[in-house]
C-alpha atoms as a PDB file:
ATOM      1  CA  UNK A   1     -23.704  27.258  46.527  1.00  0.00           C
ATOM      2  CA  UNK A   2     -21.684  27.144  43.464  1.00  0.00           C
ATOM      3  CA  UNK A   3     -18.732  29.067  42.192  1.00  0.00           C
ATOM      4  CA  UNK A   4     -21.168  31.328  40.213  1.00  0.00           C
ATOM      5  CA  UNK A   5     -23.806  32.112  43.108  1.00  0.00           C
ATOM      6  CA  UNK A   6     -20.968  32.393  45.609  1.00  0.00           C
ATOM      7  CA  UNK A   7     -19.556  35.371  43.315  1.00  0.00           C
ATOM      8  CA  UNK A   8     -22.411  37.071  42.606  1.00  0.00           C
ATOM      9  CA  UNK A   9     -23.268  36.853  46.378  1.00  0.00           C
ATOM     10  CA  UNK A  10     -19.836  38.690  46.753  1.00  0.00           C
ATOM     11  CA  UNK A  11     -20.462  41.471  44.349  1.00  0.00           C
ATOM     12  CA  UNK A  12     -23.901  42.102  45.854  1.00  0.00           C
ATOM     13  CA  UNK A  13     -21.715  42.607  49.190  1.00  0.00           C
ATOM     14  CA  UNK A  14     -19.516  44.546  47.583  1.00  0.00           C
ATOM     15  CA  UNK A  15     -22.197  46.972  46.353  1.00  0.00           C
ATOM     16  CA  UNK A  16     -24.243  47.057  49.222  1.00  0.00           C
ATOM     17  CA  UNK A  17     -20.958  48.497  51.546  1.00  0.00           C
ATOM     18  CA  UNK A  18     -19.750  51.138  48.247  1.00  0.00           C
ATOM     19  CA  UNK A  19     -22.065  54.150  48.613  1.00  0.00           C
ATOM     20  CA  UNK A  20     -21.140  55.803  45.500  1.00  0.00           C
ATOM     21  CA  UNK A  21     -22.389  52.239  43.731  1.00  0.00           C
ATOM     22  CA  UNK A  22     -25.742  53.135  45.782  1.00  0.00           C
ATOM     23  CA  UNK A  23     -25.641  56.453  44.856  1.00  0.00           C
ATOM     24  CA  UNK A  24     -25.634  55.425  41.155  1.00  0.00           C
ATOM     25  CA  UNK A  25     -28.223  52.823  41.323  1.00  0.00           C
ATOM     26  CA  UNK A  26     -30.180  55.666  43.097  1.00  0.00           C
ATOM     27  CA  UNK A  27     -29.722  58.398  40.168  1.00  0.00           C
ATOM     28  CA  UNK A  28     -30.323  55.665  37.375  1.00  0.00           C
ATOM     29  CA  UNK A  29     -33.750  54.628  39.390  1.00  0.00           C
ATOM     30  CA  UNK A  30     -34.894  58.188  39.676  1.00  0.00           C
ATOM     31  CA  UNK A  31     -33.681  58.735  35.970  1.00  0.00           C
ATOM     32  CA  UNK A  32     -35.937  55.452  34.421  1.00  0.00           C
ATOM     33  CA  UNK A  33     -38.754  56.919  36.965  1.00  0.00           C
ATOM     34  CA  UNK A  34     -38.847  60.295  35.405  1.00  0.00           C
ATOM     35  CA  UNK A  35     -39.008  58.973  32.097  1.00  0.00           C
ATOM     36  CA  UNK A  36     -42.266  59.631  30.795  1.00  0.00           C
ATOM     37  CA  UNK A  37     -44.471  56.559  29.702  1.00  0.00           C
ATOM     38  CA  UNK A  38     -45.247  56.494  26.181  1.00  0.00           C
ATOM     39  CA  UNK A  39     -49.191  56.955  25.785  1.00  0.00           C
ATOM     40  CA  UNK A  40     -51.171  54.082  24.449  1.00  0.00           C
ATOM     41  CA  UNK A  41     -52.663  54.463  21.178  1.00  0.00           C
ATOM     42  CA  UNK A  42     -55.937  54.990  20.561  1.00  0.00           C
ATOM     43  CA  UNK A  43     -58.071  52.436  19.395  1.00  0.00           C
ATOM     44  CA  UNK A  44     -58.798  51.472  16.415  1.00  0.00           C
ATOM     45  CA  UNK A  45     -59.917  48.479  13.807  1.00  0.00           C
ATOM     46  CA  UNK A  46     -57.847  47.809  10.327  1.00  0.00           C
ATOM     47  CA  UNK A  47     -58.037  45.310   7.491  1.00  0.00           C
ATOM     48  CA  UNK A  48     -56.462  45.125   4.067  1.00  0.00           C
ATOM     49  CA  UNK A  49     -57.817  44.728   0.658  1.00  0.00           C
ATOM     50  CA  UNK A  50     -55.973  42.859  -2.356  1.00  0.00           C
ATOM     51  CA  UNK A  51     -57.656  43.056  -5.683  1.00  0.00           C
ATOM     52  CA  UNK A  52     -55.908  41.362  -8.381  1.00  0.00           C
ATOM     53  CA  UNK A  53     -57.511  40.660 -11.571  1.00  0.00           C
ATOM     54  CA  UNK A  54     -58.511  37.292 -11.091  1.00  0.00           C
ATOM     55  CA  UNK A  55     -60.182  37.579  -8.023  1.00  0.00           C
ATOM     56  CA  UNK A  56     -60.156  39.882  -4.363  1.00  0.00           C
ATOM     57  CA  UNK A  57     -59.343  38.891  -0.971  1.00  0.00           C
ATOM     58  CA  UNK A  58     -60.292  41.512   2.164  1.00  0.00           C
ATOM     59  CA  UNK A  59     -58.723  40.235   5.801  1.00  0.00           C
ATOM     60  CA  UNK A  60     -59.092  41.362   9.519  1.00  0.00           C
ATOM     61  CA  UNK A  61     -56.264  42.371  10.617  1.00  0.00           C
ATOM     62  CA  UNK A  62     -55.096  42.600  14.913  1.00  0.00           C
ATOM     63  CA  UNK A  63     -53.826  46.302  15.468  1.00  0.00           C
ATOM     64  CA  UNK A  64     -51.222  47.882  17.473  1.00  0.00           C
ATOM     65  CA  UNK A  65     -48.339  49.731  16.289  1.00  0.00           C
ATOM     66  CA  UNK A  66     -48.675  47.702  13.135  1.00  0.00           C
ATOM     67  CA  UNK A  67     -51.180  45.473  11.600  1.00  0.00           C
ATOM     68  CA  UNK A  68     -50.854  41.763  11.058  1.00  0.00           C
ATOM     69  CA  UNK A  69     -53.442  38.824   9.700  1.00  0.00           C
ATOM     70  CA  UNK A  70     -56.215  37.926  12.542  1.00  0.00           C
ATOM     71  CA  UNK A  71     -56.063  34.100  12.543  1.00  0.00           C
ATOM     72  CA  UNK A  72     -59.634  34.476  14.101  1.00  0.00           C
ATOM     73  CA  UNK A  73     -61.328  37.946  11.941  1.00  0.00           C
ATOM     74  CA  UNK A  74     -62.410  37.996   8.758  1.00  0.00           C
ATOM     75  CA  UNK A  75     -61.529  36.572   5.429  1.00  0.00           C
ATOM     76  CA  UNK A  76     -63.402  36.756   2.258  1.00  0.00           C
ATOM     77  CA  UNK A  77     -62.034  36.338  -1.719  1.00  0.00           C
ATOM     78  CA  UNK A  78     -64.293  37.275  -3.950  1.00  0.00           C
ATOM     79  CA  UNK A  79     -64.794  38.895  -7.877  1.00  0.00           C
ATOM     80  CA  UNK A  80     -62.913  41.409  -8.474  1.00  0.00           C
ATOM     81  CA  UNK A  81     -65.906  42.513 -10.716  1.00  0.00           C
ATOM     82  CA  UNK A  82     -67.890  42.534  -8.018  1.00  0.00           C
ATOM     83  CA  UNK A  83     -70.450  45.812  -7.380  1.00  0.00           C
ATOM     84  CA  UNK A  84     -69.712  48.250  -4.932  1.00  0.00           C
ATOM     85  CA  UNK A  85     -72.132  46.996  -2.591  1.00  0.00           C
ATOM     86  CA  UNK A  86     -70.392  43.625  -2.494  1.00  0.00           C
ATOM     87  CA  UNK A  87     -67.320  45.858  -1.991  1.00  0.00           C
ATOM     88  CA  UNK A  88     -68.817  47.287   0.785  1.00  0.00           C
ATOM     89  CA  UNK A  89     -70.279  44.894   2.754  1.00  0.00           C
ATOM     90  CA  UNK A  90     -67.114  42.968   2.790  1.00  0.00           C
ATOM     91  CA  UNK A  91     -64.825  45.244   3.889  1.00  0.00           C
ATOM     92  CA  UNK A  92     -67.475  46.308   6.730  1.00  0.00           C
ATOM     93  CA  UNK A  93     -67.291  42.671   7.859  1.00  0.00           C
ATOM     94  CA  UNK A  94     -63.706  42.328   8.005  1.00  0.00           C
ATOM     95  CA  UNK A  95     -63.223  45.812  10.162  1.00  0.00           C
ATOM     96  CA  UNK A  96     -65.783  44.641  12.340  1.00  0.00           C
ATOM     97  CA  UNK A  97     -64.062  41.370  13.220  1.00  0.00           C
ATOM     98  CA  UNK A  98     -60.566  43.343  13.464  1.00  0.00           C
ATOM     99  CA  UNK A  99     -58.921  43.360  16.726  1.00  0.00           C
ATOM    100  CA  UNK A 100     -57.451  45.689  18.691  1.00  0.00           C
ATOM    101  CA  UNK A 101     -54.064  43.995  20.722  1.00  0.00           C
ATOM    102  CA  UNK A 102     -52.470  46.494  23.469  1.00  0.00           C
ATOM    103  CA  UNK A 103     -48.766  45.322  24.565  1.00  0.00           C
ATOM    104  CA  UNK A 104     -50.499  44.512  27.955  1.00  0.00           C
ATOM    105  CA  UNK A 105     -52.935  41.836  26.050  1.00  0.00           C
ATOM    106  CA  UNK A 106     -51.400  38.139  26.932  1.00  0.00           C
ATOM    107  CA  UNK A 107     -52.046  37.397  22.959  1.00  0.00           C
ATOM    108  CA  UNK A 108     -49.896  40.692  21.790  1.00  0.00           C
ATOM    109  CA  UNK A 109     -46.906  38.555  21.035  1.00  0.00           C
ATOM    110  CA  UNK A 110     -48.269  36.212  18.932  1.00  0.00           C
ATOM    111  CA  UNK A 111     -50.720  38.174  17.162  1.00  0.00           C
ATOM    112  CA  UNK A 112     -48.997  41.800  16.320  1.00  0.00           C
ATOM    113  CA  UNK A 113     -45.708  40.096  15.050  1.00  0.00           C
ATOM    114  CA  UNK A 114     -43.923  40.709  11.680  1.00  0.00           C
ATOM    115  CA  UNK A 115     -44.807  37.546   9.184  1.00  0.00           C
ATOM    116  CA  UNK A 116     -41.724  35.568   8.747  1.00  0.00           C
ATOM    117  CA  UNK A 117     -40.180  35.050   4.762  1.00  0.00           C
ATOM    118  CA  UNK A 118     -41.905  31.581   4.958  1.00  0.00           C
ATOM    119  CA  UNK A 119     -45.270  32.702   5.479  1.00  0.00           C
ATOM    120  CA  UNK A 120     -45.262  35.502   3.344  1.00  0.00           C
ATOM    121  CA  UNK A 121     -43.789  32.774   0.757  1.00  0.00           C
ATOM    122  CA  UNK A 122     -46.785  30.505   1.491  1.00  0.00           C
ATOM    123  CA  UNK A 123     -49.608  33.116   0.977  1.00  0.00           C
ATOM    124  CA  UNK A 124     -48.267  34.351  -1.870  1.00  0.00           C
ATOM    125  CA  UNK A 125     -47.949  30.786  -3.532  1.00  0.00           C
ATOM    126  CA  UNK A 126     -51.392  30.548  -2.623  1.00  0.00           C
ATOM    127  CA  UNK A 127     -52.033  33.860  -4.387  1.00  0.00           C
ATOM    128  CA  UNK A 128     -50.522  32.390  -7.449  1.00  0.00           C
ATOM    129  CA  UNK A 129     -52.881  29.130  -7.030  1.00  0.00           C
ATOM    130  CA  UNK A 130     -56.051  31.239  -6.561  1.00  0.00           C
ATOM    131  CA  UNK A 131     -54.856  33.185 -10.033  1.00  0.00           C
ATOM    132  CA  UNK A 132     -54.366  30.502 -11.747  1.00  0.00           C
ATOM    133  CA  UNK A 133     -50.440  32.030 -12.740  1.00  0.00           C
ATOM    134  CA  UNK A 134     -46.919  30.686 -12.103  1.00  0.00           C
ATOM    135  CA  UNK A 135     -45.063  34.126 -11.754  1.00  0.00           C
ATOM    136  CA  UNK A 136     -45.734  37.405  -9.489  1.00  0.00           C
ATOM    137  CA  UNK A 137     -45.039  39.030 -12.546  1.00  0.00           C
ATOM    138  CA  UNK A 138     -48.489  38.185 -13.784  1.00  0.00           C
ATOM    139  CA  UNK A 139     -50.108  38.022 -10.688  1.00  0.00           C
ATOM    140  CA  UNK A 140     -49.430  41.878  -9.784  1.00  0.00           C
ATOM    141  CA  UNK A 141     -49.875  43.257 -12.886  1.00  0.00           C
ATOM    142  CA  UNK A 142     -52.836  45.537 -12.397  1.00  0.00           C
ATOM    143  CA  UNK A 143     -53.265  44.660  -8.758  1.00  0.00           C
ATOM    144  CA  UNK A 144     -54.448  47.259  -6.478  1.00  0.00           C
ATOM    145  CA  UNK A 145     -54.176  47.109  -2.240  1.00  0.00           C
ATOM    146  CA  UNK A 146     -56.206  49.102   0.373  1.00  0.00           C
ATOM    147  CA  UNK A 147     -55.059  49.442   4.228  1.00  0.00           C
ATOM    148  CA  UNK A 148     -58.326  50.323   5.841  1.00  0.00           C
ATOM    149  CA  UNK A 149     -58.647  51.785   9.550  1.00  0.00           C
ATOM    150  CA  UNK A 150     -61.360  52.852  11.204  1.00  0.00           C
ATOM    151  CA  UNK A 151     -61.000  54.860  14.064  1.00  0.00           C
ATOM    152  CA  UNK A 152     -63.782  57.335  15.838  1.00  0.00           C
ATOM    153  CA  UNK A 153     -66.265  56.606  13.131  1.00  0.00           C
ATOM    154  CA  UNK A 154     -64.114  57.193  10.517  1.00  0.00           C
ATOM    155  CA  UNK A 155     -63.023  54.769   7.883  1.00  0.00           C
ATOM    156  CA  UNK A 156     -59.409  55.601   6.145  1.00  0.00           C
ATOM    157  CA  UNK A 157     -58.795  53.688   2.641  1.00  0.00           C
ATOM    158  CA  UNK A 158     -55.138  54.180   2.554  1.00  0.00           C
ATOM    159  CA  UNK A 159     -54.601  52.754  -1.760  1.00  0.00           C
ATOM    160  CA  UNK A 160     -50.884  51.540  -1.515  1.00  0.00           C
ATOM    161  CA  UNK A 161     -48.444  51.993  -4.333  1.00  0.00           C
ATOM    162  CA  UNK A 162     -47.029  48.448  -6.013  1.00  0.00           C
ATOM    163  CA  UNK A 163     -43.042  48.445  -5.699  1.00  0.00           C
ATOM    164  CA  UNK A 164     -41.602  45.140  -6.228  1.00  0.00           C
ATOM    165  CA  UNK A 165     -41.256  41.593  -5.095  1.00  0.00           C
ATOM    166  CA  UNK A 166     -44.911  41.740  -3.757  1.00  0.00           C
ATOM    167  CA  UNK A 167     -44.262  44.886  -1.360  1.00  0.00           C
ATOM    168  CA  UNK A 168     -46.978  48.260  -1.620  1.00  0.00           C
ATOM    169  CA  UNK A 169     -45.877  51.604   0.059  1.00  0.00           C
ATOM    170  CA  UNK A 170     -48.305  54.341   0.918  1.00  0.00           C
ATOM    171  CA  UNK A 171     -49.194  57.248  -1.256  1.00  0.00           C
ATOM    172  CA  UNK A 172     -48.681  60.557   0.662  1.00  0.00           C
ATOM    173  CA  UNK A 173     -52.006  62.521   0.326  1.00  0.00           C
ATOM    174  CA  UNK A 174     -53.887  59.800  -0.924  1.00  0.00           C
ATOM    175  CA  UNK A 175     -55.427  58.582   1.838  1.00  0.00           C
ATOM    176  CA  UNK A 176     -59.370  59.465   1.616  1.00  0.00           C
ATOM    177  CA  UNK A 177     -61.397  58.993   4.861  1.00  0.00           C
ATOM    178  CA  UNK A 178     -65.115  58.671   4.768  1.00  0.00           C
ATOM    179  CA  UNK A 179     -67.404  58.213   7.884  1.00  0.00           C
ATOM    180  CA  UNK A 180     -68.515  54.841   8.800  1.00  0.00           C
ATOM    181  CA  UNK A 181     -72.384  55.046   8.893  1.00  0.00           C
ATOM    182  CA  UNK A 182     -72.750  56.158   5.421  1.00  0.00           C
ATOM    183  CA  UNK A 183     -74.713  53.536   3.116  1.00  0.00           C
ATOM    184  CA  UNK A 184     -72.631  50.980   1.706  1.00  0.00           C
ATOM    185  CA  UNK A 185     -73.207  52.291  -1.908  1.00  0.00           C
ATOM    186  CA  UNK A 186     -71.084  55.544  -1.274  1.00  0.00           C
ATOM    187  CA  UNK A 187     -68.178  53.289   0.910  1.00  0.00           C
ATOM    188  CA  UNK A 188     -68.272  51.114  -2.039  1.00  0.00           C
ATOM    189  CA  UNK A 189     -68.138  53.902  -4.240  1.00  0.00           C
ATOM    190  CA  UNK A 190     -65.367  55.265  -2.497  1.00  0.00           C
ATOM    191  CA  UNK A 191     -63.898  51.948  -2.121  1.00  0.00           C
ATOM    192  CA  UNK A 192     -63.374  51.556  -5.797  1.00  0.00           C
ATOM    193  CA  UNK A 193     -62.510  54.745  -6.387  1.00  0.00           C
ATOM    194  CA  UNK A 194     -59.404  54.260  -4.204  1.00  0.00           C
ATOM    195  CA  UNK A 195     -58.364  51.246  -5.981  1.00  0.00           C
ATOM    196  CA  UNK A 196     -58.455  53.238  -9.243  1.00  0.00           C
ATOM    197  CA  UNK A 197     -55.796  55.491  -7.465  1.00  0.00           C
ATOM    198  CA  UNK A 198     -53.855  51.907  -6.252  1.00  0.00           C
ATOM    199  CA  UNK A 199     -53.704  50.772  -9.686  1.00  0.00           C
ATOM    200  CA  UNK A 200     -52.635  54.223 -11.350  1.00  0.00           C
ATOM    201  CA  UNK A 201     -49.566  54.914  -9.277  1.00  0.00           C
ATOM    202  CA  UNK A 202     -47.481  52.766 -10.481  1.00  0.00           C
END
């Protein structure tokens, strides 16, 4: 036994023979045990939309507490010109591939996880590939973003507001839900018209 396990082992003597030390340890227990458990979130399915005017990109996205590319979901880049059908159908795919992580998944870590500088570094220089453009600058002007959920048969477009440096923000009120087994002409409708609100509140 070293010097280190030798004085623990002392200390754990120590505690075991000082009732008010047991008394503590007793109330903190209780205390943590009393504490109610924070109730798991409902499940859901989300995926984001970038339209830029060169082309549009929809992704699965695993779900928690946040949202964060599915390595494994859905990717698709497209025309931006595209119908609202095409609209439609895509972003259908990509919610159905989402995935839905709880903390107790063995995955969670890795897959509901803020991107680090680098990554978001990479993707956007191969934004700036896929445009055809050397500066964000030009690759954001007119762009438009959707963060899509769908949740009890629901689908939410949230249209995100363009700040700076390649960050959105929501728009409070602006988030129009529509349910999920409509045809894909009115999701597509409503699909576009969301990015119309995207792109005009800047």
């Amino acid at each position: 036994m070293d010097d280190r396990e030798e004085r623990m082992a002392r200390m754990r003597e120590k505690f075991a023979q000082n009732p008010k030390w047991q008394q503590l340890a007793a109330r903190r227990k209780r205390e943590r045990d009393a504490r109610p458990m924070p109730s798991p979130l409902p499940e859901y399915r989300g995926a984001s939309l970038d339209v830029f005017r060169q082309f549009a990109r929809v992704t699965s996205l695993a779900v928690y507490s946040m949202g964060s590319p599915y390595p494994e979901g859905y990717e698709a880049v497209f025309d931006p010109s595209a119908d609202s059908l095409v609209f439609a159908r895509h972003v259908r795919a990509a919610l159905a591939a989402s995935r839905f992580v709880p903390p107790s998944h063995p995955e969670f870590d890795r897959l509901i996880r803020m991107p680090k500088q680098a990554e978001l570094d990479a993707l956007e220089a191969e934004d700036l590939a896929q445009a055809g453009v050397k500066t964000r600058r030009a690759l954001y002007r007119d762009a438009a973003h959707l963060s899509l959920r769908l949740q009890d048969g629901q689908i939410e477009l949230g249209p995100m507001r363009y700040r700076r440096a390649g960050w959105w923000e929501g728009i409070p009120g602006a988030t129009p839900t529509i349910p999920e087994d409509v045809d894909d002409e009115a999701l597509g409708t409503a699909i576009l018209d969301a990015l119309a609100t995207s792109r005009a509140a800047r």
